[in-house]
Protein backbone atom coordinates (compact mmCIF):
# COMPACT_ATOMS: atom_id res chain seq x y z
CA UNK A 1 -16.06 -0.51 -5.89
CA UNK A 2 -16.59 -4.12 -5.36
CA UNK A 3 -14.26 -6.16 -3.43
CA UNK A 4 -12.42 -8.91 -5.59
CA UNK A 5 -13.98 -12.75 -4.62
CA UNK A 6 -10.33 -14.27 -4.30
CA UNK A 7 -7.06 -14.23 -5.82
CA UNK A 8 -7.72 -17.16 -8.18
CA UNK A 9 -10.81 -16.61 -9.40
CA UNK A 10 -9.77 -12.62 -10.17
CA UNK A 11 -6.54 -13.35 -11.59
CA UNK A 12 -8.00 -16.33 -13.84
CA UNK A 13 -10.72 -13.71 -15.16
CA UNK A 14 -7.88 -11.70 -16.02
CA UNK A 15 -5.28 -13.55 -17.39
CA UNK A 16 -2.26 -12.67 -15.17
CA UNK A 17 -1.61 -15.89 -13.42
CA UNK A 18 1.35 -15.75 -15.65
CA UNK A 19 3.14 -12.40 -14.25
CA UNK A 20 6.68 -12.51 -13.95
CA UNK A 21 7.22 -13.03 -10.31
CA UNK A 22 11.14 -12.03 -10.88
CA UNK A 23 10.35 -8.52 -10.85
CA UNK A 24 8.70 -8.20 -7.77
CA UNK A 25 12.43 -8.47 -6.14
CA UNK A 26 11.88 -10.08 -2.75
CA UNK A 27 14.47 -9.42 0.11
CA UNK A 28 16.19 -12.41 1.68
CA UNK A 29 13.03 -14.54 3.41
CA UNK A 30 10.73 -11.87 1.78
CA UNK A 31 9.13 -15.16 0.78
CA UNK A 32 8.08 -16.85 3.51
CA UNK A 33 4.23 -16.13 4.61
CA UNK A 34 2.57 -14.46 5.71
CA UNK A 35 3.74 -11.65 3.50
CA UNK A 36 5.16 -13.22 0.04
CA UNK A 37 5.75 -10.94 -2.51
CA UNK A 38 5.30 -12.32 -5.58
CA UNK A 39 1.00 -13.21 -3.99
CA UNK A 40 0.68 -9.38 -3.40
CA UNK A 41 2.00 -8.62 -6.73
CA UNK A 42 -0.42 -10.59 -8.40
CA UNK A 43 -2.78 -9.51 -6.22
CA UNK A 44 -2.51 -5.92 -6.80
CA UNK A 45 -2.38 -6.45 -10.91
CA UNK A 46 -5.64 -8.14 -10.22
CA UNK A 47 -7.22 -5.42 -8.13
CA UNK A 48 -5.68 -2.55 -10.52
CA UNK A 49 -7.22 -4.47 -13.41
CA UNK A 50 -11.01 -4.91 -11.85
CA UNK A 51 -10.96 -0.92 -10.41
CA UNK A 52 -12.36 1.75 -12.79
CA UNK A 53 -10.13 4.73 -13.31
CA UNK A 54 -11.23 7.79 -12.17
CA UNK A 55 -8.48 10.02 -14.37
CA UNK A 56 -8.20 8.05 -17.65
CA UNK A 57 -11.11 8.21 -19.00
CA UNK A 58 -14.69 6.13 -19.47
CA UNK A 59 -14.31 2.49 -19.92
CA UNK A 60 -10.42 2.27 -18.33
CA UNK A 61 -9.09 0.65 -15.59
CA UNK A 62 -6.65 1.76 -12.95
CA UNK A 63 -2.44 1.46 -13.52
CA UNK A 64 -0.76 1.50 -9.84
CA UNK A 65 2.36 1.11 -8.40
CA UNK A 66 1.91 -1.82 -5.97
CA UNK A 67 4.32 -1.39 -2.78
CA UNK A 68 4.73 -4.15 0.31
CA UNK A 69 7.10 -3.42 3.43
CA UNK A 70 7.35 -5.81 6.11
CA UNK A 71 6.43 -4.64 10.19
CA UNK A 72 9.12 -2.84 10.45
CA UNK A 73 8.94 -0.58 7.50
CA UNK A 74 11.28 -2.73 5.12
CA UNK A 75 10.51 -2.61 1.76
CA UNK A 76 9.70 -6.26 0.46
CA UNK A 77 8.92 -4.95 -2.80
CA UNK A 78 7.73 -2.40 -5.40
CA UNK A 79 5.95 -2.88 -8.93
CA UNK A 80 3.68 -1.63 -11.53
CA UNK A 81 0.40 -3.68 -11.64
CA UNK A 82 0.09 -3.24 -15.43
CA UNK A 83 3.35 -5.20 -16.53
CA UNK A 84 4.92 -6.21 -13.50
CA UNK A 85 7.67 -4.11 -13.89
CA UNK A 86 10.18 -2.06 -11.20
CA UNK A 87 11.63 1.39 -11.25
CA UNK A 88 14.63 0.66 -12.78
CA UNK A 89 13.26 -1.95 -15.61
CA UNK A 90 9.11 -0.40 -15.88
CA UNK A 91 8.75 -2.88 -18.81
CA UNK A 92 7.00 0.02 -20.90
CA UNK A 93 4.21 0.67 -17.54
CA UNK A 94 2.22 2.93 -18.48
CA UNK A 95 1.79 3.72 -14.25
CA UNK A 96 2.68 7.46 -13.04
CA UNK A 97 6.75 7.45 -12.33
CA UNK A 98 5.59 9.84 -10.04
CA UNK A 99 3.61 7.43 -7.96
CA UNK A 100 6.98 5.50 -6.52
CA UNK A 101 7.82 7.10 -3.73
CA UNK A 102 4.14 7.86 -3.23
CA UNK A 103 3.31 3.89 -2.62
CA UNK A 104 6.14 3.02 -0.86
CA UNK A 105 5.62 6.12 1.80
CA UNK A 106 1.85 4.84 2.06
CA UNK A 107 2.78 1.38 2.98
CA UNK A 108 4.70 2.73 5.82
CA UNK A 109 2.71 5.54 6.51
CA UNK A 110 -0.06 2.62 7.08
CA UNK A 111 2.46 0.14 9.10
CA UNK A 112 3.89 3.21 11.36
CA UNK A 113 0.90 4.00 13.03
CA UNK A 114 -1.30 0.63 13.40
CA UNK A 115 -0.63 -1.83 16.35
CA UNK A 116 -2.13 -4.73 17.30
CA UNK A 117 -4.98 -2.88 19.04
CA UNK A 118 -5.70 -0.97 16.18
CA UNK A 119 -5.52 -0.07 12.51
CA UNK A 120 -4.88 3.39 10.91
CA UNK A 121 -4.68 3.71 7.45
CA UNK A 122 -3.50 6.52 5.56
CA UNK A 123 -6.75 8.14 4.96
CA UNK A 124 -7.63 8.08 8.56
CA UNK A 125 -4.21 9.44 9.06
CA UNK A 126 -4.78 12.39 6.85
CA UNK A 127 -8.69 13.31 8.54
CA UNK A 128 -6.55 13.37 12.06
CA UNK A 129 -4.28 15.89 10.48
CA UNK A 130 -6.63 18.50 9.01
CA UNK A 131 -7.93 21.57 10.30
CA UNK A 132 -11.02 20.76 9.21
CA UNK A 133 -12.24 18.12 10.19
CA UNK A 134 -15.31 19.10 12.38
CA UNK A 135 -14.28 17.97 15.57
CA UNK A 136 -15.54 20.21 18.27
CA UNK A 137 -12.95 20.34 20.70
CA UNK A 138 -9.44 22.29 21.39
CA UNK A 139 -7.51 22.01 18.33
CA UNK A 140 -4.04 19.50 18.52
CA UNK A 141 -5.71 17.54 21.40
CA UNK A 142 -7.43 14.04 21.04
CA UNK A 143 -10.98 15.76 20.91
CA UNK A 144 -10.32 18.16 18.53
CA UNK A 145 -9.06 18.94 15.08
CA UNK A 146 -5.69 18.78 13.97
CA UNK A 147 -4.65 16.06 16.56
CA UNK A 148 -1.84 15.19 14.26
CA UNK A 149 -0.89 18.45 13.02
CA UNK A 150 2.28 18.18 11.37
CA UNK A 151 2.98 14.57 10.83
CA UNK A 152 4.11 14.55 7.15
CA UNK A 153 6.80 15.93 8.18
CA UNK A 154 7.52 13.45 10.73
CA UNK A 155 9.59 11.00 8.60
CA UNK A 156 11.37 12.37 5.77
CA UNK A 157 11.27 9.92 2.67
CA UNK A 158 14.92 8.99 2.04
CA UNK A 159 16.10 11.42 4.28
CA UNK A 160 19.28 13.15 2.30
CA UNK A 161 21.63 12.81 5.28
CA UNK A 162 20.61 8.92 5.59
CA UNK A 163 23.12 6.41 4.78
CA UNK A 164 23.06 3.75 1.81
CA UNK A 165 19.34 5.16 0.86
CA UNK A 166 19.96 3.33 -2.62
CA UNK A 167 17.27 3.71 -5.22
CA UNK A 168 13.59 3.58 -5.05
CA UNK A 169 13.18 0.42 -5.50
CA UNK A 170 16.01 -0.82 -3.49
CA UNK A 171 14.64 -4.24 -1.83
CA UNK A 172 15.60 -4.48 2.46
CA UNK A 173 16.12 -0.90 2.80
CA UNK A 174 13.59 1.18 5.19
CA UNK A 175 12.46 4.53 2.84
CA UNK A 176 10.09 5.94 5.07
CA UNK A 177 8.16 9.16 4.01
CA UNK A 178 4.49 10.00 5.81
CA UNK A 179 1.39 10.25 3.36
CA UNK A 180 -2.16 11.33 4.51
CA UNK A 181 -4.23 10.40 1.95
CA UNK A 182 -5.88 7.19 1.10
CA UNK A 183 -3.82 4.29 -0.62
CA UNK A 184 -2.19 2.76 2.08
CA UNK A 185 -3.53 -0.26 5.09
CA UNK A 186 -2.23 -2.32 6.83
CA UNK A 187 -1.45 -5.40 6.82
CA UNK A 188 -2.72 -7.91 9.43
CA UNK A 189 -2.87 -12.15 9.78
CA UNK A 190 -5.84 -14.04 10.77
CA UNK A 191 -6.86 -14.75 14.11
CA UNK A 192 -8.15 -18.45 13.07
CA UNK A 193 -9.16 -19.42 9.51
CA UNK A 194 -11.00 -15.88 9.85
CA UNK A 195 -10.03 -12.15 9.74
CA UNK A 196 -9.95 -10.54 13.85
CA UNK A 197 -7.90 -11.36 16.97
CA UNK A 198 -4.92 -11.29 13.91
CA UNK A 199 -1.49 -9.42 14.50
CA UNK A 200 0.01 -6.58 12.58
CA UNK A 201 2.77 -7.81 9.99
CA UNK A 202 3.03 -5.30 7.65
CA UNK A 203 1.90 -2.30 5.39
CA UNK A 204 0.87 -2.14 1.38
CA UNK A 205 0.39 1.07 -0.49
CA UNK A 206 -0.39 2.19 -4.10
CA UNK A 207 -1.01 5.11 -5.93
CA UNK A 208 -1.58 5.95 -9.68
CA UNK A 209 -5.23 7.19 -9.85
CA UNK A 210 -7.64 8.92 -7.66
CA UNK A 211 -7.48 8.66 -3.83
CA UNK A 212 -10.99 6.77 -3.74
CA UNK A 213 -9.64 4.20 -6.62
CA UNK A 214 -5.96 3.59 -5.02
CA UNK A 215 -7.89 2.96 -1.51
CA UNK A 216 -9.65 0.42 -3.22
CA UNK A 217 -7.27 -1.17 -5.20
CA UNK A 218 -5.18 -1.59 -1.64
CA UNK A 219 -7.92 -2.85 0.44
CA UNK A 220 -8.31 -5.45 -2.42
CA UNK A 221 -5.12 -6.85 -2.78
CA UNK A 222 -4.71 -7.26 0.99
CA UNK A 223 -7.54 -9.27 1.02
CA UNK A 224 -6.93 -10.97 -2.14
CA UNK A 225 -3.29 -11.86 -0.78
CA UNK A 226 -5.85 -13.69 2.15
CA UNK A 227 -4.94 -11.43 4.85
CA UNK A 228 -6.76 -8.95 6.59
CA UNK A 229 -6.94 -5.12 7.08
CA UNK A 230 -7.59 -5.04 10.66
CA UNK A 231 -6.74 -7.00 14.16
């Protein structure tokens, strides 16, 4: 799993430069850097398209549902990197339906629990929460296993009682949901014309293949979108 080069050079091997932007919805000054939809959508589509699937067989490439939301959990947007498509108009993606709410809870899974000081992606975030994870001291504190026992069920996706939820691919609203298991990073800016000393701005997730594959795929388009996946 090689990282991409850049943006450019990926997406010209490809051929996607031309992917409608329109369906990767933004929310009012979405737009604005350093977190513009419309790059990360390309982005991801480029990354999907370079990554090997590990579920569909010898000699295919990945299909993911590609989801950005801003620092404070908002989601920016959601889309399938095969056709560009949303939720509500997939334009025939052949990306697991399934994998929606998945992204979109990865992204802020990943955004939730970084800071400026430091990163935690989702697959960190799922090793903290495991019994098994070999640490050697008493379980639930910082030394030992399990030190975050219980936190998938922290922040209910969409919680039913929540107010104006909308659908899932409702651009500005906050869906929430906690995922611990790789696919989702954060999002962080450049100290200097360089990655480090950079502040957190946001969270991308996808999912539609194997947990190796979608961590992959996200670490990619985070650094094809020329931002970085740690302070």
């Amino acid at each position: 799993m090689k990282p991409l080069t850049t943006l450019a050079t990926a997406s010209a091997m490809l051929g996607i430069s031309g992917l409608a932007h329109a369906q990767f919805a933004a929310a009012p000054g979405a737009s604005a850097n350093p977190l513009n939809p419309a790059v990360f959508q390309r982005a991801c589509a480029a990354a999907a398209a370079a990554e090997p699937s590990a579920v569909r067989g010898s000699g295919k490439n990945t299909r993911m549902w590609c989801a950005l939301v801003d620092r404070e959990g908002k989601l920016l947007g959601i889309t399938a990197s095969d056709t560009g498509g949303t939720p509500n108009n997939p334009l025939n993606s052949d990306a697991w339906r399934g994998s929606i709410e998945i992204a979109i809870a990865k992204a802020y899974s990943a955004v939730a629990f970084s800071s400026n000081d430091q990163a935690l992606d989702t697959r960190a975030l799922g090793l903290a929460s495991r019994t098994d994870n070999g640490a050697m001291g008493m379980p639930g504190t910082d030394a030992g296993p399990a030190s975050l026992w219980g936190i998938s069920a922290s922040n209910p996706y969409r919680p039913p009682l929540g107010l104006l939820q909308g659908s899932d691919d409702l651009v500005g609203n906050y869906h929430h949901g906690i995922i611990t298991f790789a696919g989702g990073q954060p999002i962080y800016t450049k100290g200097g014309s360089a990655c480090g000393g950079g502040k957190l701005v946001g969270g991308f997730g996808v999912s539609g293949d194997g947990v190796d594959e979608d961590d992959a795929v996200a670490k990619n388009t985070v650094m094809g979108a020329g931002l970085c996946l740690a302070p």
